[in-house]
PDB file of N, CA and C in Angstrom:
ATOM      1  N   UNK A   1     164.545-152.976 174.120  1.00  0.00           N
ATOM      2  CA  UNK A   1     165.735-152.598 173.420  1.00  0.00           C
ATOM      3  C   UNK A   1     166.746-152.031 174.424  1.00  0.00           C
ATOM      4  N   UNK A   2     167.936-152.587 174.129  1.00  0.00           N
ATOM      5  CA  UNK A   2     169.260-151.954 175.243  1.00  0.00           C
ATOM      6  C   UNK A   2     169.626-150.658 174.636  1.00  0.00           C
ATOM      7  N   UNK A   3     169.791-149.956 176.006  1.00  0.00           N
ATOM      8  CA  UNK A   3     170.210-147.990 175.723  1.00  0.00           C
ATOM      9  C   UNK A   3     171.086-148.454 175.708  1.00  0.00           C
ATOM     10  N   UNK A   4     171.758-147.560 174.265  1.00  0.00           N
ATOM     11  CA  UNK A   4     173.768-147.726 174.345  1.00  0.00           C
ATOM     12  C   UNK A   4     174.046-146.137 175.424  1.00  0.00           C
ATOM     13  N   UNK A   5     175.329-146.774 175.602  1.00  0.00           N
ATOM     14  CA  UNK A   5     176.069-145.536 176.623  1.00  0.00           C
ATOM     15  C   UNK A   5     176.896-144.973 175.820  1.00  0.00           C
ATOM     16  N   UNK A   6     177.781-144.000 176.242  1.00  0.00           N
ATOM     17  CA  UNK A   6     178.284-143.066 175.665  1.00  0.00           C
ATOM     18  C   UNK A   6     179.624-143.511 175.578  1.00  0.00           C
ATOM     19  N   UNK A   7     180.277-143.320 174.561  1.00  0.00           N
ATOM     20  CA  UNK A   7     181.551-143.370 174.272  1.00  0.00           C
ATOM     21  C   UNK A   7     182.628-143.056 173.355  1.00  0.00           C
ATOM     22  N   UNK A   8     183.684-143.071 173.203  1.00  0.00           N
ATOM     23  CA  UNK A   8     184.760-142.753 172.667  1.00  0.00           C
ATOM     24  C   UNK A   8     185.688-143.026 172.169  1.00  0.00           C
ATOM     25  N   UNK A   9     186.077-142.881 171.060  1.00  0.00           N
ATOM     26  CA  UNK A   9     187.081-143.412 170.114  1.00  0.00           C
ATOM     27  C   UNK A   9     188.068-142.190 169.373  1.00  0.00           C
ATOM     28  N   UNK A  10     188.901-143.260 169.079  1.00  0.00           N
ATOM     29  CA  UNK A  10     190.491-142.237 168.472  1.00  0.00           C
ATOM     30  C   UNK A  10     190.956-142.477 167.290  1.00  0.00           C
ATOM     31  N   UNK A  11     191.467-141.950 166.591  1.00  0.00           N
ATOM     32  CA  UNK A  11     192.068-142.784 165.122  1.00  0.00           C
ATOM     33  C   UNK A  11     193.363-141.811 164.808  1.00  0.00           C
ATOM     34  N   UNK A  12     194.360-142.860 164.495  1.00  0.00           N
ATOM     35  CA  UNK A  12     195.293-141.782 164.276  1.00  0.00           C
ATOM     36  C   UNK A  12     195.197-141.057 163.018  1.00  0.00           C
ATOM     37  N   UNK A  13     196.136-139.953 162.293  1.00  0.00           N
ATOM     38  CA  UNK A  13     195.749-139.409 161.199  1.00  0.00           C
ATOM     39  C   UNK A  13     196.741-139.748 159.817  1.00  0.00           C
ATOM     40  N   UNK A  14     196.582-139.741 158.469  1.00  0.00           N
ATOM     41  CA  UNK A  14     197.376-139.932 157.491  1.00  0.00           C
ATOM     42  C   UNK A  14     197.206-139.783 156.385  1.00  0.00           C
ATOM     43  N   UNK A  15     197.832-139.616 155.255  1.00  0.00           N
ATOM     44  CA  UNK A  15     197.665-138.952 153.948  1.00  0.00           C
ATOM     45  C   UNK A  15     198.362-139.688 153.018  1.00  0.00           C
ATOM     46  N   UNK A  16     197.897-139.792 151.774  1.00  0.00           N
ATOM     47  CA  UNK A  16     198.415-140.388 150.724  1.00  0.00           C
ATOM     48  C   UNK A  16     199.416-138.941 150.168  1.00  0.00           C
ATOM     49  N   UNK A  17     200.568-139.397 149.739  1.00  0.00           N
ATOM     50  CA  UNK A  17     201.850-138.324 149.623  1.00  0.00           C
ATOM     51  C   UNK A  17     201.913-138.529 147.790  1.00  0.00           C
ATOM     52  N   UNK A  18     201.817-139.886 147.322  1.00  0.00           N
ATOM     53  CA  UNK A  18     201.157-139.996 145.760  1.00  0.00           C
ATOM     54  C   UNK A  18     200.908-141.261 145.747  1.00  0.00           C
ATOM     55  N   UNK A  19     199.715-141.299 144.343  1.00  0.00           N
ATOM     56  CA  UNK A  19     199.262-142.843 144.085  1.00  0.00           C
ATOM     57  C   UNK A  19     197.914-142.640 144.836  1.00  0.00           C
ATOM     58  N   UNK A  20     197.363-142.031 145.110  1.00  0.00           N
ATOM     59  CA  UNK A  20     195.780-141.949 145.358  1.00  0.00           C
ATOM     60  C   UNK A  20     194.862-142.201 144.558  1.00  0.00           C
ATOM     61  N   UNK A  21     194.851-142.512 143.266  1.00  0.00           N
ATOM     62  CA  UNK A  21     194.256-142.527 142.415  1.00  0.00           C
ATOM     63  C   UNK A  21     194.521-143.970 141.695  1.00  0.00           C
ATOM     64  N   UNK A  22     195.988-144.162 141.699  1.00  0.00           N
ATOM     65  CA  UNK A  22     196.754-145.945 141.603  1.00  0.00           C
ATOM     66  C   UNK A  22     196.099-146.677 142.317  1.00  0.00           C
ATOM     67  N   UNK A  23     195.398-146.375 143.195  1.00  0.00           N
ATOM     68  CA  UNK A  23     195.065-147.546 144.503  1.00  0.00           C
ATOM     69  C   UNK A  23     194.078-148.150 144.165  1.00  0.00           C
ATOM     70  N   UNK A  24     192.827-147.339 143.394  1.00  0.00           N
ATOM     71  CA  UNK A  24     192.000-147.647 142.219  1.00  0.00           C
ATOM     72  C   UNK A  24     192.301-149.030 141.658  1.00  0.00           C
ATOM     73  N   UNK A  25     193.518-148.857 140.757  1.00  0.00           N
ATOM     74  CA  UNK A  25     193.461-149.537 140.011  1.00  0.00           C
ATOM     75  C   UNK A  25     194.378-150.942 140.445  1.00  0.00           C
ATOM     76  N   UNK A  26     194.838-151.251 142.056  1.00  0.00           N
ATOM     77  CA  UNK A  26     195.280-151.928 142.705  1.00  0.00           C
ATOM     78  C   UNK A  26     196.837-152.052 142.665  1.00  0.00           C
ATOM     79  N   UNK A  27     197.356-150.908 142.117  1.00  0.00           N
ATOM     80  CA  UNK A  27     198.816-150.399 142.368  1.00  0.00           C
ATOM     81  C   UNK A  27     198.928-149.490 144.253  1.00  0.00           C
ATOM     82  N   UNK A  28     200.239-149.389 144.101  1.00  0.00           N
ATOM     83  CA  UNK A  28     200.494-149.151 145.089  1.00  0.00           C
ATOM     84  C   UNK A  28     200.997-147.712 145.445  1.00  0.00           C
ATOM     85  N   UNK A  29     200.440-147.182 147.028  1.00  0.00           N
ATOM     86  CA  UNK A  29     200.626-145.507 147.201  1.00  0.00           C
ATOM     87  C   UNK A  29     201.721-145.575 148.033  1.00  0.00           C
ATOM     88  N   UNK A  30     201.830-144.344 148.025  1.00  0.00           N
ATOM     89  CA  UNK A  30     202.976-143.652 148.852  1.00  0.00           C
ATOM     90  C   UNK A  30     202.188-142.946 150.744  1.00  0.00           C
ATOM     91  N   UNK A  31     202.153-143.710 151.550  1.00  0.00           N
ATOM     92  CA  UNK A  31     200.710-143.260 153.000  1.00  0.00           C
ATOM     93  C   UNK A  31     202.005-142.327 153.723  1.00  0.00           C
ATOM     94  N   UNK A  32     202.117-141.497 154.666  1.00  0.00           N
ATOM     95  CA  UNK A  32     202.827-140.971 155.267  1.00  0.00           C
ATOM     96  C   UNK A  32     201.478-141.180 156.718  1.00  0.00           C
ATOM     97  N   UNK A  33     202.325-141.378 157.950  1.00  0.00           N
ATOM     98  CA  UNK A  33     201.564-140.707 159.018  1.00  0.00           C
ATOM     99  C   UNK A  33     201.850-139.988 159.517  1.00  0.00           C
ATOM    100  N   UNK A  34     200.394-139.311 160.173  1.00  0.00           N
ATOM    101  CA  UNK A  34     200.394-137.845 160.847  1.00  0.00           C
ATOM    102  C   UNK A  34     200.790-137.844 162.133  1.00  0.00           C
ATOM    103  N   UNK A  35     200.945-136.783 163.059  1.00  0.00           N
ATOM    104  CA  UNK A  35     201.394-136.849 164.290  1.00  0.00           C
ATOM    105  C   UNK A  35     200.019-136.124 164.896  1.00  0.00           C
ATOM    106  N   UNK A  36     199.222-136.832 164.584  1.00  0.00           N
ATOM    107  CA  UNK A  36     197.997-136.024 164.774  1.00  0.00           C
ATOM    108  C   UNK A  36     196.601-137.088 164.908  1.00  0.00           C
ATOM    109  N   UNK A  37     195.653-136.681 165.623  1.00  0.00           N
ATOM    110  CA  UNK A  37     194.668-137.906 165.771  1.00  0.00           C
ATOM    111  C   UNK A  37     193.238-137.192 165.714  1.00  0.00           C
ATOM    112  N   UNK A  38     192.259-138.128 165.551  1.00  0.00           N
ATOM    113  CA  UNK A  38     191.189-137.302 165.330  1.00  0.00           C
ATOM    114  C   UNK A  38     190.464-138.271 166.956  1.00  0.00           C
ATOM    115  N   UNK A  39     189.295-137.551 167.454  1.00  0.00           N
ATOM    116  CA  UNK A  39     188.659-138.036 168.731  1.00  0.00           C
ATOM    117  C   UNK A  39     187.102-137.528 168.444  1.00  0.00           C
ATOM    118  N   UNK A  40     186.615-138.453 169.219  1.00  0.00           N
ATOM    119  CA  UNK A  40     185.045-138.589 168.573  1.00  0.00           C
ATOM    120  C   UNK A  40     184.428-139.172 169.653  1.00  0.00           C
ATOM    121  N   UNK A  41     183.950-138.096 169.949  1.00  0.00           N
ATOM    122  CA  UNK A  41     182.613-138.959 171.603  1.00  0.00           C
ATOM    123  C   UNK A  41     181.070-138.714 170.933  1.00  0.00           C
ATOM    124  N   UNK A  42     180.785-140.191 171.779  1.00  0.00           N
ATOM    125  CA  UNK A  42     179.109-139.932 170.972  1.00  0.00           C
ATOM    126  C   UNK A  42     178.364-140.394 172.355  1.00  0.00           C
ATOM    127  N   UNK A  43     177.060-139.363 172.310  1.00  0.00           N
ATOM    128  CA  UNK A  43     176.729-139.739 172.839  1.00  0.00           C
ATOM    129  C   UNK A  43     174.996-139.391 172.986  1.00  0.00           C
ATOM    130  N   UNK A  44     174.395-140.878 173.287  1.00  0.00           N
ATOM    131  CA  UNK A  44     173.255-140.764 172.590  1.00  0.00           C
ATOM    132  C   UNK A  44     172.235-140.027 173.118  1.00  0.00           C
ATOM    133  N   UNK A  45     171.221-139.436 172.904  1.00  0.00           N
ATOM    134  CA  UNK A  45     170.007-138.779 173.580  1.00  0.00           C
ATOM    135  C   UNK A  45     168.514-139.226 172.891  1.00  0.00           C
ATOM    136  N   UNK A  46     167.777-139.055 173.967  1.00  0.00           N
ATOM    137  CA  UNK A  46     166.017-139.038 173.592  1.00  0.00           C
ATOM    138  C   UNK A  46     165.702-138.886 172.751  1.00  0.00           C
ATOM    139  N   UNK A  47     165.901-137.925 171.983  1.00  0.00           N
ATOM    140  CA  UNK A  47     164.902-136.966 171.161  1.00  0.00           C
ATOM    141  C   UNK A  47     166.341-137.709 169.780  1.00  0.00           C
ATOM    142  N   UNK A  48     165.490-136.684 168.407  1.00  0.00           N
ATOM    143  CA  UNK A  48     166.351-137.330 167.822  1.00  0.00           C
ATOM    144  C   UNK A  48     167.059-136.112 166.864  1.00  0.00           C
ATOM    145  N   UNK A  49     167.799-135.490 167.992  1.00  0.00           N
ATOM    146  CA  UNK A  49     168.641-134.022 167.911  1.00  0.00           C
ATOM    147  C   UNK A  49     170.046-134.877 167.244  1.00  0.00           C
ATOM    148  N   UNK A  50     170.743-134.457 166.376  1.00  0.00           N
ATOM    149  CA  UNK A  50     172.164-134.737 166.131  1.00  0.00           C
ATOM    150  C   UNK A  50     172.504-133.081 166.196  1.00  0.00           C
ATOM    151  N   UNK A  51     173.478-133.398 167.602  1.00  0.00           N
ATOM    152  CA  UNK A  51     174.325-132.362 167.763  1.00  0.00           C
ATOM    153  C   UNK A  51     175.545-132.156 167.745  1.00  0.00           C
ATOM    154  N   UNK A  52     176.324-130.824 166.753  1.00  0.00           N
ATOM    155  CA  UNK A  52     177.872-131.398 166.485  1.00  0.00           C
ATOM    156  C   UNK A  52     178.818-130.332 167.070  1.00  0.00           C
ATOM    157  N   UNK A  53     179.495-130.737 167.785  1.00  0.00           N
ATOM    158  CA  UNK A  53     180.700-129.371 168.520  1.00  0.00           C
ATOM    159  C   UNK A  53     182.098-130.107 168.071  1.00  0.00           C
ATOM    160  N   UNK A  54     182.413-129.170 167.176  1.00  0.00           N
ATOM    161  CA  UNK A  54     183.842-129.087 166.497  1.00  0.00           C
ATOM    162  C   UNK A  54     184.682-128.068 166.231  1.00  0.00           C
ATOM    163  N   UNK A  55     186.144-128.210 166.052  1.00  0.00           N
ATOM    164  CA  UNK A  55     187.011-127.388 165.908  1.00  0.00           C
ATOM    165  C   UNK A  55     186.399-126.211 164.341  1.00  0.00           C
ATOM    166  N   UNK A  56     185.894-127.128 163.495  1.00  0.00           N
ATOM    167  CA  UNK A  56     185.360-127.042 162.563  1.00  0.00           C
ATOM    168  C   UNK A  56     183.512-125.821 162.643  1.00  0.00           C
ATOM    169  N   UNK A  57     183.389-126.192 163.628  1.00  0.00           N
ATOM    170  CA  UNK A  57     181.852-125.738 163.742  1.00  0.00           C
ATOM    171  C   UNK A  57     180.958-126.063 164.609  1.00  0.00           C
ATOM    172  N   UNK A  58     180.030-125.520 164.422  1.00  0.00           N
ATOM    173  CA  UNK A  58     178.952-126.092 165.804  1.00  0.00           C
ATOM    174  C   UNK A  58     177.497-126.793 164.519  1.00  0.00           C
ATOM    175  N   UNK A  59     176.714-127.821 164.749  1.00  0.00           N
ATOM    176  CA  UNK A  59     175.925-127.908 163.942  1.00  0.00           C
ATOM    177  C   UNK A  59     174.615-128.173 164.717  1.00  0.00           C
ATOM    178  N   UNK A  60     173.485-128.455 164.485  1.00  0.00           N
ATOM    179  CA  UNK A  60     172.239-128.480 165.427  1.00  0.00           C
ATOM    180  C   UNK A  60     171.266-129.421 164.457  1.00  0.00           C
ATOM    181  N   UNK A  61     171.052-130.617 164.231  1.00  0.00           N
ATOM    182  CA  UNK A  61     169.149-130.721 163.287  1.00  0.00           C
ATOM    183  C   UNK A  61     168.310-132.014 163.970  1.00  0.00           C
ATOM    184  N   UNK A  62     167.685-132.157 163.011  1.00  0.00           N
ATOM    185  CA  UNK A  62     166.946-132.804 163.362  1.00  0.00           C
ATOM    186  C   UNK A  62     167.256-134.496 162.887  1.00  0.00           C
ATOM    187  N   UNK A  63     167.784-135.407 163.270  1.00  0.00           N
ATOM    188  CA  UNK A  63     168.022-136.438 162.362  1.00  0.00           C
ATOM    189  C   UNK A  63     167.100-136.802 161.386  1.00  0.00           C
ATOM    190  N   UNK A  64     165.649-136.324 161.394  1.00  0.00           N
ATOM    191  CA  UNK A  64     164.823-136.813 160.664  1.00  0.00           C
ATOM    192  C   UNK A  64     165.540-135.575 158.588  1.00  0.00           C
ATOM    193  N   UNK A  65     165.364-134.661 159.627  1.00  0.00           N
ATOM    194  CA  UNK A  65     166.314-133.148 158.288  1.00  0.00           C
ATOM    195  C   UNK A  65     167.862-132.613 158.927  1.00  0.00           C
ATOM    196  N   UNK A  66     168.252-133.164 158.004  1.00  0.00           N
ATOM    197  CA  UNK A  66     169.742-133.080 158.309  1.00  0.00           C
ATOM    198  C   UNK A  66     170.267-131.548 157.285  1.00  0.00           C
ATOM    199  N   UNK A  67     170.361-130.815 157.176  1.00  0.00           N
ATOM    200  CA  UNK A  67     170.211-129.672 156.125  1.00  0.00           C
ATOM    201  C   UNK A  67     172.112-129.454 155.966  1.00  0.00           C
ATOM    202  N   UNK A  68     172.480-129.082 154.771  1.00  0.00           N
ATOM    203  CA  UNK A  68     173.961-129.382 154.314  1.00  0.00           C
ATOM    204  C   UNK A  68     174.498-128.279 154.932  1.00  0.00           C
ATOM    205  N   UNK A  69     175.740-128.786 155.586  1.00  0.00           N
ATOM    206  CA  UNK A  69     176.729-127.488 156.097  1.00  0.00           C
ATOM    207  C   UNK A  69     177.988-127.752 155.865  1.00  0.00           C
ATOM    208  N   UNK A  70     178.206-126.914 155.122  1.00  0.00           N
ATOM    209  CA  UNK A  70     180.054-126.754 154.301  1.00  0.00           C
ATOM    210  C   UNK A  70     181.480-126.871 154.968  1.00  0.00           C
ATOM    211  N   UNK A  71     181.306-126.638 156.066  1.00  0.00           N
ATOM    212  CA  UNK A  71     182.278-126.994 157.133  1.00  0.00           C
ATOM    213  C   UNK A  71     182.392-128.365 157.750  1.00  0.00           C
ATOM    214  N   UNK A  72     181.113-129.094 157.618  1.00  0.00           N
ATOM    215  CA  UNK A  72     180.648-130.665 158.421  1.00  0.00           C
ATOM    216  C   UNK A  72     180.179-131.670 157.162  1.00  0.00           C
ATOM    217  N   UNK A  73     180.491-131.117 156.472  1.00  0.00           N
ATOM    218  CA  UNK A  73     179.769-131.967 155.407  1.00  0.00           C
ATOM    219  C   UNK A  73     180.299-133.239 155.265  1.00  0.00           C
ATOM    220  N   UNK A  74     181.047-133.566 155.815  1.00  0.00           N
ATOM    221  CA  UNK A  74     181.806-135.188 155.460  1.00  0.00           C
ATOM    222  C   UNK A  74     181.031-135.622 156.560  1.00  0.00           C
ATOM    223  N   UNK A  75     181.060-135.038 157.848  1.00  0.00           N
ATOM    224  CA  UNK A  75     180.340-135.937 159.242  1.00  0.00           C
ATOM    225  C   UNK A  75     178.768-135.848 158.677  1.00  0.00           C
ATOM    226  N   UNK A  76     177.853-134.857 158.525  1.00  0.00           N
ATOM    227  CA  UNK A  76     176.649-134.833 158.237  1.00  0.00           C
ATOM    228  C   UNK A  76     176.210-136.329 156.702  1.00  0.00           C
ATOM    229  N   UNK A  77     177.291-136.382 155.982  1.00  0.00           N
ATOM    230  CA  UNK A  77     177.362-137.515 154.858  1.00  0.00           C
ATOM    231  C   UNK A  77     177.355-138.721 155.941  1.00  0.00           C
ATOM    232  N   UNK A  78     178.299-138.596 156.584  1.00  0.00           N
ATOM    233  CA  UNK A  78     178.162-140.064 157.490  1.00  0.00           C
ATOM    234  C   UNK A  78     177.464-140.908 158.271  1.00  0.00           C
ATOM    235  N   UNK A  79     176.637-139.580 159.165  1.00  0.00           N
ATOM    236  CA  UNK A  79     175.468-139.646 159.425  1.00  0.00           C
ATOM    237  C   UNK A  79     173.890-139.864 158.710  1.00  0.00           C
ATOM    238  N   UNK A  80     173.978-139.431 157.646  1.00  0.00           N
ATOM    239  CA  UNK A  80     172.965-139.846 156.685  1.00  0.00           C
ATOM    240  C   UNK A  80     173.536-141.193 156.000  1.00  0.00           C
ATOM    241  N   UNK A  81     174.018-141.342 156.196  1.00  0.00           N
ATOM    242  CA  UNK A  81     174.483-143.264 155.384  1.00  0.00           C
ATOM    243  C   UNK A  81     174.536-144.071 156.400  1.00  0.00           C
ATOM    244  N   UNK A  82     174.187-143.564 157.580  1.00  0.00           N
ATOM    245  CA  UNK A  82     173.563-144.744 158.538  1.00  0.00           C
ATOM    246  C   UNK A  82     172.310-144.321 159.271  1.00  0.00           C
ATOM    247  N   UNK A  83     171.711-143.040 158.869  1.00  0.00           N
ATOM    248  CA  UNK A  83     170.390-142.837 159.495  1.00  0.00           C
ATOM    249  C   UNK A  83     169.413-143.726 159.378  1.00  0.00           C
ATOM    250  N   UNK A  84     169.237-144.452 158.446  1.00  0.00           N
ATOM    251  CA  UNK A  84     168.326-145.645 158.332  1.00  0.00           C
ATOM    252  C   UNK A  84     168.097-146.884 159.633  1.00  0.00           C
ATOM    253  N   UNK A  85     169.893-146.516 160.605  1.00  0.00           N
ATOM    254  CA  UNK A  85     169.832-147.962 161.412  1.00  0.00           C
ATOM    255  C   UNK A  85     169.643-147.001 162.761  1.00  0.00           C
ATOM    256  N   UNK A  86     169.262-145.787 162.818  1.00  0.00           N
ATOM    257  CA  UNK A  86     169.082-145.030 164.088  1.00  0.00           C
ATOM    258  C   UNK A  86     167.425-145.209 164.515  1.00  0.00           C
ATOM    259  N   UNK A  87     167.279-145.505 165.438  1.00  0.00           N
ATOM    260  CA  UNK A  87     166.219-145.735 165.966  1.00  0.00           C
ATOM    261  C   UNK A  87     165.202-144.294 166.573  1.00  0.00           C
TER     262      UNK A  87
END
């Protein structure tokens, strides 16, 4: 199996201003963009530690127990909806 290397990605940022809920129903929103970006380095290790350093928080587990934290909870969700393809 090939070791992935470490790397990094950017996304810019943006918000629905109204019609978030229209989009549902295949009407159309109002998006504004941000002047603002989000950045995300990953990078993989041995063991099967998911470790998180953010503006937001610091987090520490085990990928096998991922335990809920209120500050990370959207990244810790994300990570469990692809823990299945982590080796």
């Amino acid at each position: 199996m090939q070791k992935l290397s470490a790397f990094k990605v950017s996304a810019p940022g943006s918000t629905m201003i109204m019609g978030e809920h229209a989009v549902l129903a295949g009407q159309p929103a109002l998006v504004c963009a941000l002047d603002t970006r989000i950045d995300i380095r990953v990078v993989p290790r041995d063991d099967r530690v998911v470790q998180i350093e953010s503006e937001l928080g610091k987090y520490q587990a085990s990928l096998d127990h991922l335990p809920h934290d209120a500050a990370l909870s959207f990244v810790v969700a994300a990570i469990q909806a692809y823990q299945t393809r982590v080796k």
